[in-house]
PDB file of N, CA and C in Angstrom:
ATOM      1  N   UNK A   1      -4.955  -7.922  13.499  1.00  0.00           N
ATOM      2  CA  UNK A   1      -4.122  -8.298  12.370  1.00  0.00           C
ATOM      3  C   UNK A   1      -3.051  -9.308  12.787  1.00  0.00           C
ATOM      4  N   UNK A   2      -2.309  -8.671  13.733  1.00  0.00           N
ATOM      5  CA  UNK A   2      -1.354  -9.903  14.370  1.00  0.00           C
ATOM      6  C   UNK A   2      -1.910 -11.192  15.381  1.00  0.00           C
ATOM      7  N   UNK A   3      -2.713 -10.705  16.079  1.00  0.00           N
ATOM      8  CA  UNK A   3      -3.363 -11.848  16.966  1.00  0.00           C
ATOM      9  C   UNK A   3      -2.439 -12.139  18.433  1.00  0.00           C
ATOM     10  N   UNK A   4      -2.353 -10.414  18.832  1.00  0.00           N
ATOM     11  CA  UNK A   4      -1.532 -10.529  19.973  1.00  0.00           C
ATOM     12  C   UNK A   4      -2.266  -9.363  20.598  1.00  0.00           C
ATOM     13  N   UNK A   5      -1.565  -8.951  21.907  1.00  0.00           N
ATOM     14  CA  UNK A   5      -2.636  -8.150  22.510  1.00  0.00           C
ATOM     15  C   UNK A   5      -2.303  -6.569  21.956  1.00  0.00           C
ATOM     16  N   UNK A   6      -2.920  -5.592  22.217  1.00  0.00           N
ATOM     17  CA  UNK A   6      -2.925  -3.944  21.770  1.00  0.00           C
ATOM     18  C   UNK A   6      -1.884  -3.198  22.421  1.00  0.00           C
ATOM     19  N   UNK A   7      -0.709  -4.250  23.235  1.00  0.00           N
ATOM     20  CA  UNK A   7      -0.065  -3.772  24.063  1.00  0.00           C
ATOM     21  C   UNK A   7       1.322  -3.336  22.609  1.00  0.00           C
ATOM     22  N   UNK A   8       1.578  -3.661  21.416  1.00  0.00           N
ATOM     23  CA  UNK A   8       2.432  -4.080  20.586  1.00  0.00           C
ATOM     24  C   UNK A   8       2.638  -2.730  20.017  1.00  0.00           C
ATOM     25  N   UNK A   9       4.010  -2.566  19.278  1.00  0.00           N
ATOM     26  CA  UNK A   9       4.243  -1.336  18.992  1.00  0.00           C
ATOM     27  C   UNK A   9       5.278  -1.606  17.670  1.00  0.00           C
ATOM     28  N   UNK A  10       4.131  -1.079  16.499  1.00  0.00           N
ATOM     29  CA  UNK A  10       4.332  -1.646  14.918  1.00  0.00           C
ATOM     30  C   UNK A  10       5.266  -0.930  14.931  1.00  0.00           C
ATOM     31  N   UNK A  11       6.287  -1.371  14.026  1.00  0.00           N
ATOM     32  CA  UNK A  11       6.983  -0.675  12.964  1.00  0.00           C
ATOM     33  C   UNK A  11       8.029  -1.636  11.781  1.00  0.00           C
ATOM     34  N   UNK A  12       7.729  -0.694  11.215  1.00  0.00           N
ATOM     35  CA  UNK A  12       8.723  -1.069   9.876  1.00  0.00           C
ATOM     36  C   UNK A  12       9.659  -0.167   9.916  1.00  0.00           C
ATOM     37  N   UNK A  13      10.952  -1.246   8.950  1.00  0.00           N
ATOM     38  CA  UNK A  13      12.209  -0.624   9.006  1.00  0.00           C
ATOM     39  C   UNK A  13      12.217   0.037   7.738  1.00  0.00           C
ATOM     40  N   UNK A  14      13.225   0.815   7.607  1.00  0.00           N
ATOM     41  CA  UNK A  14      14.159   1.940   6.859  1.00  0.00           C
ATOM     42  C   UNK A  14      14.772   0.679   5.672  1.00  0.00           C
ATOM     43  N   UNK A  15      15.336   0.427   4.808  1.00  0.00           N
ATOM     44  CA  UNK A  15      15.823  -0.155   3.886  1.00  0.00           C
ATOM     45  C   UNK A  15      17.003  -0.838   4.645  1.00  0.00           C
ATOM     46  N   UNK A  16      18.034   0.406   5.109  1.00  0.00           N
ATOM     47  CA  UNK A  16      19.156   0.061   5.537  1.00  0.00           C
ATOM     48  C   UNK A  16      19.041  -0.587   6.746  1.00  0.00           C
ATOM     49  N   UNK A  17      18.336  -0.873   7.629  1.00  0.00           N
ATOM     50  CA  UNK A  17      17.741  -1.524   8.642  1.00  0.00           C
ATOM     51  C   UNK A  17      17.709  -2.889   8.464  1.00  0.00           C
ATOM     52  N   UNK A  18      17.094  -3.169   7.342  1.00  0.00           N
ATOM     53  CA  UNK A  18      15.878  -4.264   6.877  1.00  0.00           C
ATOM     54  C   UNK A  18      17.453  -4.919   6.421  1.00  0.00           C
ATOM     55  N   UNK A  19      18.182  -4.178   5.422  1.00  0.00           N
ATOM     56  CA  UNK A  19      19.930  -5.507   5.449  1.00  0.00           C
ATOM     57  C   UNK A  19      20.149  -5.843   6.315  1.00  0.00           C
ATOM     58  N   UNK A  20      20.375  -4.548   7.625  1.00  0.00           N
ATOM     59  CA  UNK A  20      21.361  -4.775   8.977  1.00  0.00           C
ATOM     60  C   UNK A  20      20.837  -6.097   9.419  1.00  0.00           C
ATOM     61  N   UNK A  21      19.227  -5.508  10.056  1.00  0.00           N
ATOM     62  CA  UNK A  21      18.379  -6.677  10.518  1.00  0.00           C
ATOM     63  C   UNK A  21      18.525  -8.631   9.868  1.00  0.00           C
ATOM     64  N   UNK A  22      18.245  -8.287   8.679  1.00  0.00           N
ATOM     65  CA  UNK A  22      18.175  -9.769   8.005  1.00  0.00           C
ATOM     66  C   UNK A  22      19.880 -10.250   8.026  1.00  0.00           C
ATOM     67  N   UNK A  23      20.477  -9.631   7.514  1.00  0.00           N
ATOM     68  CA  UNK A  23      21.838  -9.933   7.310  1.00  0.00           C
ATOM     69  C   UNK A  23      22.536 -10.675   8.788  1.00  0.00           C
ATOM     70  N   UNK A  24      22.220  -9.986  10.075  1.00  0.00           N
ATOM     71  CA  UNK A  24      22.388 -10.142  11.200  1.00  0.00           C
ATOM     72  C   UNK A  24      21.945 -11.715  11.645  1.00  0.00           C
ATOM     73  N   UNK A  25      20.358 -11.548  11.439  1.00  0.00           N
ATOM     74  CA  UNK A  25      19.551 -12.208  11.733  1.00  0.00           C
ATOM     75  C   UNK A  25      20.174 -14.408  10.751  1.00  0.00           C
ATOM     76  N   UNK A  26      21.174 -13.696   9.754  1.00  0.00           N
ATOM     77  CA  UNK A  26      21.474 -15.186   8.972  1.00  0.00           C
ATOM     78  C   UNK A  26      22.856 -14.863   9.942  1.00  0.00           C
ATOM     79  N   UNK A  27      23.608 -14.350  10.311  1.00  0.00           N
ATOM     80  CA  UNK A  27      24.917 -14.835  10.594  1.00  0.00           C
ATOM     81  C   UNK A  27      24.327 -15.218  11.823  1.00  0.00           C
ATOM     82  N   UNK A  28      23.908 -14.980  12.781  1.00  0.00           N
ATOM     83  CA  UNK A  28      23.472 -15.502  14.247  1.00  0.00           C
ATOM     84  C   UNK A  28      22.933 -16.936  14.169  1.00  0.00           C
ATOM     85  N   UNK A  29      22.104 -16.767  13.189  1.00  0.00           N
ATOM     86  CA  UNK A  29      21.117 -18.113  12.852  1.00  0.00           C
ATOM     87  C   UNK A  29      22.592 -19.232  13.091  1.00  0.00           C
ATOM     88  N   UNK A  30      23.919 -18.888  12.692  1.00  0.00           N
ATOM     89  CA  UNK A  30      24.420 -20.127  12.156  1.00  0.00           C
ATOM     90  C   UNK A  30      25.806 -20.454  13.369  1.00  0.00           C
ATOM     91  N   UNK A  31      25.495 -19.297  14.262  1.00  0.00           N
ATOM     92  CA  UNK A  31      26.410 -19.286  15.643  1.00  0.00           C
ATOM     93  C   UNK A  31      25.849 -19.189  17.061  1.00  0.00           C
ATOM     94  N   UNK A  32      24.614 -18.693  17.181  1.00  0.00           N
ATOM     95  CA  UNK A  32      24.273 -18.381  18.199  1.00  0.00           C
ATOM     96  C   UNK A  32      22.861 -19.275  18.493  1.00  0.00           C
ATOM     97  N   UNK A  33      23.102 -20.799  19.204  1.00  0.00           N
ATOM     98  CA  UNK A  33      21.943 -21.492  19.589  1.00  0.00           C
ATOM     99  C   UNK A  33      20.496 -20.794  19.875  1.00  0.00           C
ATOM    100  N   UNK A  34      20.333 -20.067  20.932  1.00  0.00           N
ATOM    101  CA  UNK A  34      19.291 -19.510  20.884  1.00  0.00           C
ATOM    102  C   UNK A  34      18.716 -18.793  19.838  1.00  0.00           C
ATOM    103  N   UNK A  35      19.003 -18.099  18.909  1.00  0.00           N
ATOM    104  CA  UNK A  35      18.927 -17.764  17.927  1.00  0.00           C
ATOM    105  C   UNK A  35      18.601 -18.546  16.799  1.00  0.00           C
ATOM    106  N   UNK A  36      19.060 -19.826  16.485  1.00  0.00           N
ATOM    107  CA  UNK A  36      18.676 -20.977  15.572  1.00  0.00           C
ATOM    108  C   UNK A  36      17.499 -21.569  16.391  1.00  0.00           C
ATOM    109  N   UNK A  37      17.002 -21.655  17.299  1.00  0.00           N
ATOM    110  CA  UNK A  37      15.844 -22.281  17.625  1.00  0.00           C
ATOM    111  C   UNK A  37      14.927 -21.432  17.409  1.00  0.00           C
ATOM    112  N   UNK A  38      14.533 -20.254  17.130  1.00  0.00           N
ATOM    113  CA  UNK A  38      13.831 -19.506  16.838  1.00  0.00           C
ATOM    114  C   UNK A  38      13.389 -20.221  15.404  1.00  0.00           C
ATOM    115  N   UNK A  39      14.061 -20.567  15.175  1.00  0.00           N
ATOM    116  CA  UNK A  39      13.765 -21.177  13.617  1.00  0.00           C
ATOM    117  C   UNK A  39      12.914 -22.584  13.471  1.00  0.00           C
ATOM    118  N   UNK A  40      12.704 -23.041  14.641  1.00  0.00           N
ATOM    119  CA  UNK A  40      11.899 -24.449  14.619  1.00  0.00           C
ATOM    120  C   UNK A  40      11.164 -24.063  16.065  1.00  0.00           C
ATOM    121  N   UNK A  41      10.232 -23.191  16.333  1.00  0.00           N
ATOM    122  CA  UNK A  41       9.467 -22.703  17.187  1.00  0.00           C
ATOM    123  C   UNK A  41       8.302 -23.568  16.573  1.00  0.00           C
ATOM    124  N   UNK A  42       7.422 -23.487  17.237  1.00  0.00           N
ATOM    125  CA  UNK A  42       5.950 -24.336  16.535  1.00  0.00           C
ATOM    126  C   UNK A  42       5.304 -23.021  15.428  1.00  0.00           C
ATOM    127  N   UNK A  43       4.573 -23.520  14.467  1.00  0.00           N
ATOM    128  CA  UNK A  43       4.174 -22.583  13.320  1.00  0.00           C
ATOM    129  C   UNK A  43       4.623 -22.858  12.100  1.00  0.00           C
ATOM    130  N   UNK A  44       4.706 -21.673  11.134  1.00  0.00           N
ATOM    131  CA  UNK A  44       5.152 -22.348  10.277  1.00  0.00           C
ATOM    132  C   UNK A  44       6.838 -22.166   9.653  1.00  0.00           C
ATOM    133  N   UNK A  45       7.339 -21.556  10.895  1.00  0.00           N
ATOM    134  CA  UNK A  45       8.989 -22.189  11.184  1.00  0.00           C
ATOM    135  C   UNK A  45       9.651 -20.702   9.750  1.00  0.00           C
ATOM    136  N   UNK A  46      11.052 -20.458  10.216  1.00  0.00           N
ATOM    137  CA  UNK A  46      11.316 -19.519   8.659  1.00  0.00           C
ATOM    138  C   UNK A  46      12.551 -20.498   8.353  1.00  0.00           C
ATOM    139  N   UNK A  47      13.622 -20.052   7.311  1.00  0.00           N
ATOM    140  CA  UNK A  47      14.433 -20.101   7.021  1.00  0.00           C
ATOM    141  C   UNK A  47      15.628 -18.915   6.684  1.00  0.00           C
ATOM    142  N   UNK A  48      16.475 -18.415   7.447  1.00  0.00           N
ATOM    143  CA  UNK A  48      16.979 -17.228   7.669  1.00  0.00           C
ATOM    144  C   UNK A  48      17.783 -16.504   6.184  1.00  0.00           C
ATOM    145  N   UNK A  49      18.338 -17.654   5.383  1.00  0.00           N
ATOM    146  CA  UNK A  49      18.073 -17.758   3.834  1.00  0.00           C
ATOM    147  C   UNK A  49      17.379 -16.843   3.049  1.00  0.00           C
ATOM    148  N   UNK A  50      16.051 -17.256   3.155  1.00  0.00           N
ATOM    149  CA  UNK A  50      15.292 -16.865   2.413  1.00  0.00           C
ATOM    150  C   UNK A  50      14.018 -16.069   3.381  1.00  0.00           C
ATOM    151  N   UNK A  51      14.287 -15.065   3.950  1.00  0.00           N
ATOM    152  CA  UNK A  51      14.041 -14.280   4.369  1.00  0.00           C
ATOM    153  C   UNK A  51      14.106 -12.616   4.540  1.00  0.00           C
ATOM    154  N   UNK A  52      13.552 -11.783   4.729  1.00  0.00           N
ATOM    155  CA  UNK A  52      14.049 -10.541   4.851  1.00  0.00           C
ATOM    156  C   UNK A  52      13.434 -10.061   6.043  1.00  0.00           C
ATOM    157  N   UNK A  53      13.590  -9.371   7.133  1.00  0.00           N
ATOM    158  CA  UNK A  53      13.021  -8.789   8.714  1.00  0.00           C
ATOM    159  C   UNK A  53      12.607  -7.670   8.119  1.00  0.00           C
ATOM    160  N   UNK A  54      11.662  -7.127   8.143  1.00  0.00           N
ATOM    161  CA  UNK A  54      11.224  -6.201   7.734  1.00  0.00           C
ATOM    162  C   UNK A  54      10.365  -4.844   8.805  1.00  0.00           C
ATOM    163  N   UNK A  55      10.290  -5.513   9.440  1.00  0.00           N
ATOM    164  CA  UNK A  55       9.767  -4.786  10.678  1.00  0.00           C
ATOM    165  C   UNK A  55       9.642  -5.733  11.963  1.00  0.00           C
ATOM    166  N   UNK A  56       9.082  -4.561  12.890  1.00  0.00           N
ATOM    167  CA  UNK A  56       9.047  -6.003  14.205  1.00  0.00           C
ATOM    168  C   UNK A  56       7.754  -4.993  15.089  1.00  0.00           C
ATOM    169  N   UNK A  57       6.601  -5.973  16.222  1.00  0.00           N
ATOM    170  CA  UNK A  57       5.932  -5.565  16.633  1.00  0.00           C
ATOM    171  C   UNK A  57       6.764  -5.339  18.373  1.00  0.00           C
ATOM    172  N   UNK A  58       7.898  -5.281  18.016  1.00  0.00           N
ATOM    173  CA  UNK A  58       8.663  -5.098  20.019  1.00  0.00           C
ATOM    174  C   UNK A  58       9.603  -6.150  20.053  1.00  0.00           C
ATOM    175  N   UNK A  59      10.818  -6.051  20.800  1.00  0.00           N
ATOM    176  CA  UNK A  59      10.931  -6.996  21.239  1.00  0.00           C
ATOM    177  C   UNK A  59      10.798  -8.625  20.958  1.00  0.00           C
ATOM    178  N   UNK A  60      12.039  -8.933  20.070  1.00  0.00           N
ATOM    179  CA  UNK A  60      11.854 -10.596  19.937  1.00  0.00           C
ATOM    180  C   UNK A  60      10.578 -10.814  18.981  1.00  0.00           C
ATOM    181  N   UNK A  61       9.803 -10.047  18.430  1.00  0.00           N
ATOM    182  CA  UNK A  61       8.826 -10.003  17.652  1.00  0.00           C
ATOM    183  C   UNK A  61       8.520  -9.371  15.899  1.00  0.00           C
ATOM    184  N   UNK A  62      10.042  -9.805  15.469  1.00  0.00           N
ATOM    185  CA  UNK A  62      10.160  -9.853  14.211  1.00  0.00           C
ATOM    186  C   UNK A  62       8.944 -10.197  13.099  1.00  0.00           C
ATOM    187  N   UNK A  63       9.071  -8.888  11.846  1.00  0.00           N
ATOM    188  CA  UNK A  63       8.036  -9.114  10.773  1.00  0.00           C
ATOM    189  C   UNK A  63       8.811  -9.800   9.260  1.00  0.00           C
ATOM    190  N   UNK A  64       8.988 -10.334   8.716  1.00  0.00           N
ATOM    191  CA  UNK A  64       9.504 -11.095   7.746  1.00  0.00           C
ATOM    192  C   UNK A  64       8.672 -10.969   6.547  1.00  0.00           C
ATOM    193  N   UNK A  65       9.243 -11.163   5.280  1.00  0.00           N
ATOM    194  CA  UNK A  65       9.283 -11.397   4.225  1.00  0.00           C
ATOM    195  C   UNK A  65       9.475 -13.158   4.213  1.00  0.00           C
ATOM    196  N   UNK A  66       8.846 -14.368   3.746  1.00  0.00           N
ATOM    197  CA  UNK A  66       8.972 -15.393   3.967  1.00  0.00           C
ATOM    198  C   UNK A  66       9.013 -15.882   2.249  1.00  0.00           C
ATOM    199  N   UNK A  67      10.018 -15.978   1.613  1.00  0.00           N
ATOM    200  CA  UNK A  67      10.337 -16.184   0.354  1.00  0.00           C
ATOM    201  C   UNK A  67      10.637 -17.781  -0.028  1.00  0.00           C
ATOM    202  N   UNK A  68       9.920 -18.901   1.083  1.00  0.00           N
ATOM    203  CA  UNK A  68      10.319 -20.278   0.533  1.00  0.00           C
ATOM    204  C   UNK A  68       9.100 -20.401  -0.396  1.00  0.00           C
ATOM    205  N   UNK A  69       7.659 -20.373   0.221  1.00  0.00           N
ATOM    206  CA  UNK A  69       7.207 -20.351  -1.348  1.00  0.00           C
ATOM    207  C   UNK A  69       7.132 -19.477  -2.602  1.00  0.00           C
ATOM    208  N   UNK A  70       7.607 -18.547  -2.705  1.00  0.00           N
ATOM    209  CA  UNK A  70       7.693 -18.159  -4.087  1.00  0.00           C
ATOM    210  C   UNK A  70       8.537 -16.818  -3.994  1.00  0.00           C
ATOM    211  N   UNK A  71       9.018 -17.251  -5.178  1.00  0.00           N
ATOM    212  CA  UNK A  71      10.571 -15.541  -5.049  1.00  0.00           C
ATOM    213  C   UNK A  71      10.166 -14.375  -4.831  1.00  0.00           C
ATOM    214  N   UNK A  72       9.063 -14.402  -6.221  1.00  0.00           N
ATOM    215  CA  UNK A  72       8.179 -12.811  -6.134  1.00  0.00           C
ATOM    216  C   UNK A  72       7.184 -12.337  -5.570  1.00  0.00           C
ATOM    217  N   UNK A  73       6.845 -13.309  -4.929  1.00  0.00           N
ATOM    218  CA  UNK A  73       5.946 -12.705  -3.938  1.00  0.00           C
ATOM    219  C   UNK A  73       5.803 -13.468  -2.487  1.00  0.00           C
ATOM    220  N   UNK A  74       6.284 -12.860  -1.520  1.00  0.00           N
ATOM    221  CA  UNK A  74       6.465 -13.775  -0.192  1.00  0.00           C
ATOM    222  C   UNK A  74       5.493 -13.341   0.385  1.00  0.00           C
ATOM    223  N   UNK A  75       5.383 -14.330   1.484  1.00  0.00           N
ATOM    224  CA  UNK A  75       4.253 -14.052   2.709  1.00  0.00           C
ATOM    225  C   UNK A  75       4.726 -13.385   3.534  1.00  0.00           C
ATOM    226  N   UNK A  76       3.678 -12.821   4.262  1.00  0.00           N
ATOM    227  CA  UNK A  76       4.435 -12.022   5.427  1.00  0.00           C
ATOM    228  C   UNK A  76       4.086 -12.404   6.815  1.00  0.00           C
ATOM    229  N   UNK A  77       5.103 -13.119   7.495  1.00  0.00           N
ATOM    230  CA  UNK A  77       4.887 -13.466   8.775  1.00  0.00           C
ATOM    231  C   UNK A  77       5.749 -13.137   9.801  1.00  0.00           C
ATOM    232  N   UNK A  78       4.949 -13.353  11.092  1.00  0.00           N
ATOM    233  CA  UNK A  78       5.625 -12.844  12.372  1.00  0.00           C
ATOM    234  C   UNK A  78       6.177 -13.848  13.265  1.00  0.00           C
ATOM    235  N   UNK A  79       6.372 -13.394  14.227  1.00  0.00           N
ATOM    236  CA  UNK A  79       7.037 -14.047  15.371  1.00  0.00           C
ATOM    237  C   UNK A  79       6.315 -14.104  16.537  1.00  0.00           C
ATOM    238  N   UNK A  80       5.010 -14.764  17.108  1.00  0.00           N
ATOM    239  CA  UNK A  80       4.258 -13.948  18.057  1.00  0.00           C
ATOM    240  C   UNK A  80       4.557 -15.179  19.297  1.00  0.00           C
ATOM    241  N   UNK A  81       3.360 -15.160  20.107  1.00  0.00           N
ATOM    242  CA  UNK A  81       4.076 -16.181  21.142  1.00  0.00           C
ATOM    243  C   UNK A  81       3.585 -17.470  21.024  1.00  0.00           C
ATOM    244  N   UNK A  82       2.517 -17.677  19.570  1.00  0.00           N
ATOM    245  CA  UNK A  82       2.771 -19.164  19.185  1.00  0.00           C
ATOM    246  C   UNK A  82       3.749 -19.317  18.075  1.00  0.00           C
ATOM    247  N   UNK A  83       4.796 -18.915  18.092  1.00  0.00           N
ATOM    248  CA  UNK A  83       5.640 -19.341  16.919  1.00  0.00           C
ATOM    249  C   UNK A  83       5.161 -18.606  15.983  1.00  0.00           C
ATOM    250  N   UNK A  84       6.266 -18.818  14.591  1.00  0.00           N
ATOM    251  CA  UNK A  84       5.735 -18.237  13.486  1.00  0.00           C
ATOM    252  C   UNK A  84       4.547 -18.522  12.670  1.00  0.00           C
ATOM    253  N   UNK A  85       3.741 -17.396  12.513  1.00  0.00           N
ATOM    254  CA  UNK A  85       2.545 -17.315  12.538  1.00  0.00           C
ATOM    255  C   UNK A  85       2.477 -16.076  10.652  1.00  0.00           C
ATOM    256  N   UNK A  86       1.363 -16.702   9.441  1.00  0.00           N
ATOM    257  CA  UNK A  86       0.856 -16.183   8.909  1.00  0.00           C
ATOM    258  C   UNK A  86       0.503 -14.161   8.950  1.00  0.00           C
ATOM    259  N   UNK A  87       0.378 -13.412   8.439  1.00  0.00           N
ATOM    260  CA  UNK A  87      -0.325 -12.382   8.746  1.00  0.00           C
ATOM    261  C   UNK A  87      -0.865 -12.181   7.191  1.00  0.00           C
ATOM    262  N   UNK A  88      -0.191 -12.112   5.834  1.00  0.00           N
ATOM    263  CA  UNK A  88      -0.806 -12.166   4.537  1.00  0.00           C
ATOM    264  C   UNK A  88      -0.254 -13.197   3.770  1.00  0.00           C
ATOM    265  N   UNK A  89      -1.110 -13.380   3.033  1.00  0.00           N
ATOM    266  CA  UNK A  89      -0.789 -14.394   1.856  1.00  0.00           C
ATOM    267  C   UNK A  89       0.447 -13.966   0.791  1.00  0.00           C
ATOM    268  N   UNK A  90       0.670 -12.511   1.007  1.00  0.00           N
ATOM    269  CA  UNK A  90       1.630 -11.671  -0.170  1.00  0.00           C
ATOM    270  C   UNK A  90       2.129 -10.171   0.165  1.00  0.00           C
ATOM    271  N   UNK A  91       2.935  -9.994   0.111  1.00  0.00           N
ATOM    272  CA  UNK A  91       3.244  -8.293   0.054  1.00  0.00           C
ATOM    273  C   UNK A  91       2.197  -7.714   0.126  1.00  0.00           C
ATOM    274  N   UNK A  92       1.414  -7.678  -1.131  1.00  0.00           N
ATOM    275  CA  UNK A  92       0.502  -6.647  -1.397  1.00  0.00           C
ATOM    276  C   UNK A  92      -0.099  -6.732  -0.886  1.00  0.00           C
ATOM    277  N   UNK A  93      -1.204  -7.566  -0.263  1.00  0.00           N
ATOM    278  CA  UNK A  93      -2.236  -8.366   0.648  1.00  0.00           C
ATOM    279  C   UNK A  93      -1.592  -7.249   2.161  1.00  0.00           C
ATOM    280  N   UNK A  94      -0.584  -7.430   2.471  1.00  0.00           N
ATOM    281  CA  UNK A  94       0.001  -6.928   3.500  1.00  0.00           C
ATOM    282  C   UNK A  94      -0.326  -5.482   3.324  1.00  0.00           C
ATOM    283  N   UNK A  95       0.281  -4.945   2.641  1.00  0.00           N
ATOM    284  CA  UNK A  95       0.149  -3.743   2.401  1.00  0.00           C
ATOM    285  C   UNK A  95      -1.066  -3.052   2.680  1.00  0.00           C
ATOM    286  N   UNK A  96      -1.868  -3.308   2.232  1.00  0.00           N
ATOM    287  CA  UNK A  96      -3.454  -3.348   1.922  1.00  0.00           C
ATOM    288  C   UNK A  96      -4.157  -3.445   3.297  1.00  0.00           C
ATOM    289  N   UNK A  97      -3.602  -4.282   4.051  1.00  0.00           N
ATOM    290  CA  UNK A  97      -4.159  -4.428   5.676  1.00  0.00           C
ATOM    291  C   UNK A  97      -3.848  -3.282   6.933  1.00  0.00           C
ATOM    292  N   UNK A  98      -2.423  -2.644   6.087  1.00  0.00           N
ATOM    293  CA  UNK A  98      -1.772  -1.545   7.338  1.00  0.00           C
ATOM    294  C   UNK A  98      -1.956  -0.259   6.942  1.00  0.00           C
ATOM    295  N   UNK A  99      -2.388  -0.175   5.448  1.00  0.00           N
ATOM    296  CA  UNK A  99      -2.430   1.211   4.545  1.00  0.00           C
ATOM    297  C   UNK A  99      -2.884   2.226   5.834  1.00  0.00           C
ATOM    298  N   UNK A 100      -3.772   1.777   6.512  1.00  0.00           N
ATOM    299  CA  UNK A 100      -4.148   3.047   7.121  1.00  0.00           C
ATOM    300  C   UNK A 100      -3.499   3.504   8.399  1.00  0.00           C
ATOM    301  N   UNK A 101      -2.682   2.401   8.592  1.00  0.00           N
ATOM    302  CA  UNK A 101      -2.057   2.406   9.800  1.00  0.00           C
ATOM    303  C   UNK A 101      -0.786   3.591   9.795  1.00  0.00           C
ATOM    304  N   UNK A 102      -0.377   3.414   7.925  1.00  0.00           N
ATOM    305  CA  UNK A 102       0.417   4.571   7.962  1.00  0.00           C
ATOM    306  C   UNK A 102       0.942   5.809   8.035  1.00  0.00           C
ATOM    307  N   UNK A 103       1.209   6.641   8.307  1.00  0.00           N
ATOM    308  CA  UNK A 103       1.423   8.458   8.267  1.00  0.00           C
ATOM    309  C   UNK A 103       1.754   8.496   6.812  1.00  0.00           C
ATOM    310  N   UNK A 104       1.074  10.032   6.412  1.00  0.00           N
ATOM    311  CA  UNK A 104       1.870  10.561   5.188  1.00  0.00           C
ATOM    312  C   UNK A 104       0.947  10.174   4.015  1.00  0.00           C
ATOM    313  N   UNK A 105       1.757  10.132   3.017  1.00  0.00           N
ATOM    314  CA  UNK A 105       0.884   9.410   1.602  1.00  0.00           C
ATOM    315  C   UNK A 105       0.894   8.129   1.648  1.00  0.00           C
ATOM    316  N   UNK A 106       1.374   7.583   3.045  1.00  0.00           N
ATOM    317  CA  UNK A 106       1.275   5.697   2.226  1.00  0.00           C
ATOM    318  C   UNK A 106      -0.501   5.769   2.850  1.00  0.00           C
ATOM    319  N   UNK A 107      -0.829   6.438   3.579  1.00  0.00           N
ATOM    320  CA  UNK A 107      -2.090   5.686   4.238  1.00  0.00           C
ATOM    321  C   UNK A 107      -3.115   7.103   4.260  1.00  0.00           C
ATOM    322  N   UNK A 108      -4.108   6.937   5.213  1.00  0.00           N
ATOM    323  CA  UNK A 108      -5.152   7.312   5.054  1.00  0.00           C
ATOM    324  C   UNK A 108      -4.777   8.707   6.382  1.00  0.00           C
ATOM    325  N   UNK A 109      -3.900   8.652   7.310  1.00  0.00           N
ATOM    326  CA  UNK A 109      -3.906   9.580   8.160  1.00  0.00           C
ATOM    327  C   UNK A 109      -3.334  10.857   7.366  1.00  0.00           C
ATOM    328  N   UNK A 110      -2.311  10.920   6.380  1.00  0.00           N
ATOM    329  CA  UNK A 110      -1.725  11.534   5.517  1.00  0.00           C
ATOM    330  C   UNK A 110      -2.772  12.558   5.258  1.00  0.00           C
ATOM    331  N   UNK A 111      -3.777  12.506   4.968  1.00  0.00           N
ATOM    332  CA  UNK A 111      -5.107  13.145   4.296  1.00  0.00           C
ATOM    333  C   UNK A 111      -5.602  13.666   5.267  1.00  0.00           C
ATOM    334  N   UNK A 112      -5.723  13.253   6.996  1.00  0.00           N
ATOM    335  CA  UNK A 112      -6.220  14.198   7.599  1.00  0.00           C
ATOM    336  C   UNK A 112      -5.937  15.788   7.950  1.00  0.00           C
TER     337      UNK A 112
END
């Protein structure tokens, strides 16, 4: 799904996370150099704006909400070690790819 090795360790954040994270992630963008170059890595680059972090696969390997093309429905991309990189065309698309990955009622282990 990501296109990195099996060594990676998914997760998604908590709500209150996902502010801390993004919120963080725009004030740094606009003080902390290393941090703004993350933003013009090769790929297809974010904008800290219009973004939300939503999870991360480890380490420097942020999952995003990517809201420049369209408000209501963003793409969801990562951070891998070619730059920012695609994973769905949309939320839901997303959703749909990890369902089983999840515990509980979001996914399919829930039922075992």
């Amino acid at each position: 799904m990501f296109n990195e090795s099996d060594s990676y360790r998914f997760e998604l954040y908590h709500p209150a996370k996902i502010v801390e994270e993004s919120h963080n992630l725009r004030d740094e963008s606009r003080t902390d150099g290393d941090v703004r170059d993350l933003f013009t890595l090769p790929g297809l680059g974010v904008d800290p704006e219009l973004a939300l972090l939503i999870g991360d696969l480890g380490a420097d390997m942020p999952i995003a909400l990517d809201y420049r093309r369209h408000g209501l429905a963003p793409r969801v991309i990562y951070l891998g070690s070619r730059g920012w990189v695609e994973v769905a065309d949309d939320f839901d698309a997303f959703s749909e790819m990890i369902s089983d990955q999840l515990p509980g009622p979001f996914g399919e282990r829930g039922s075992e």
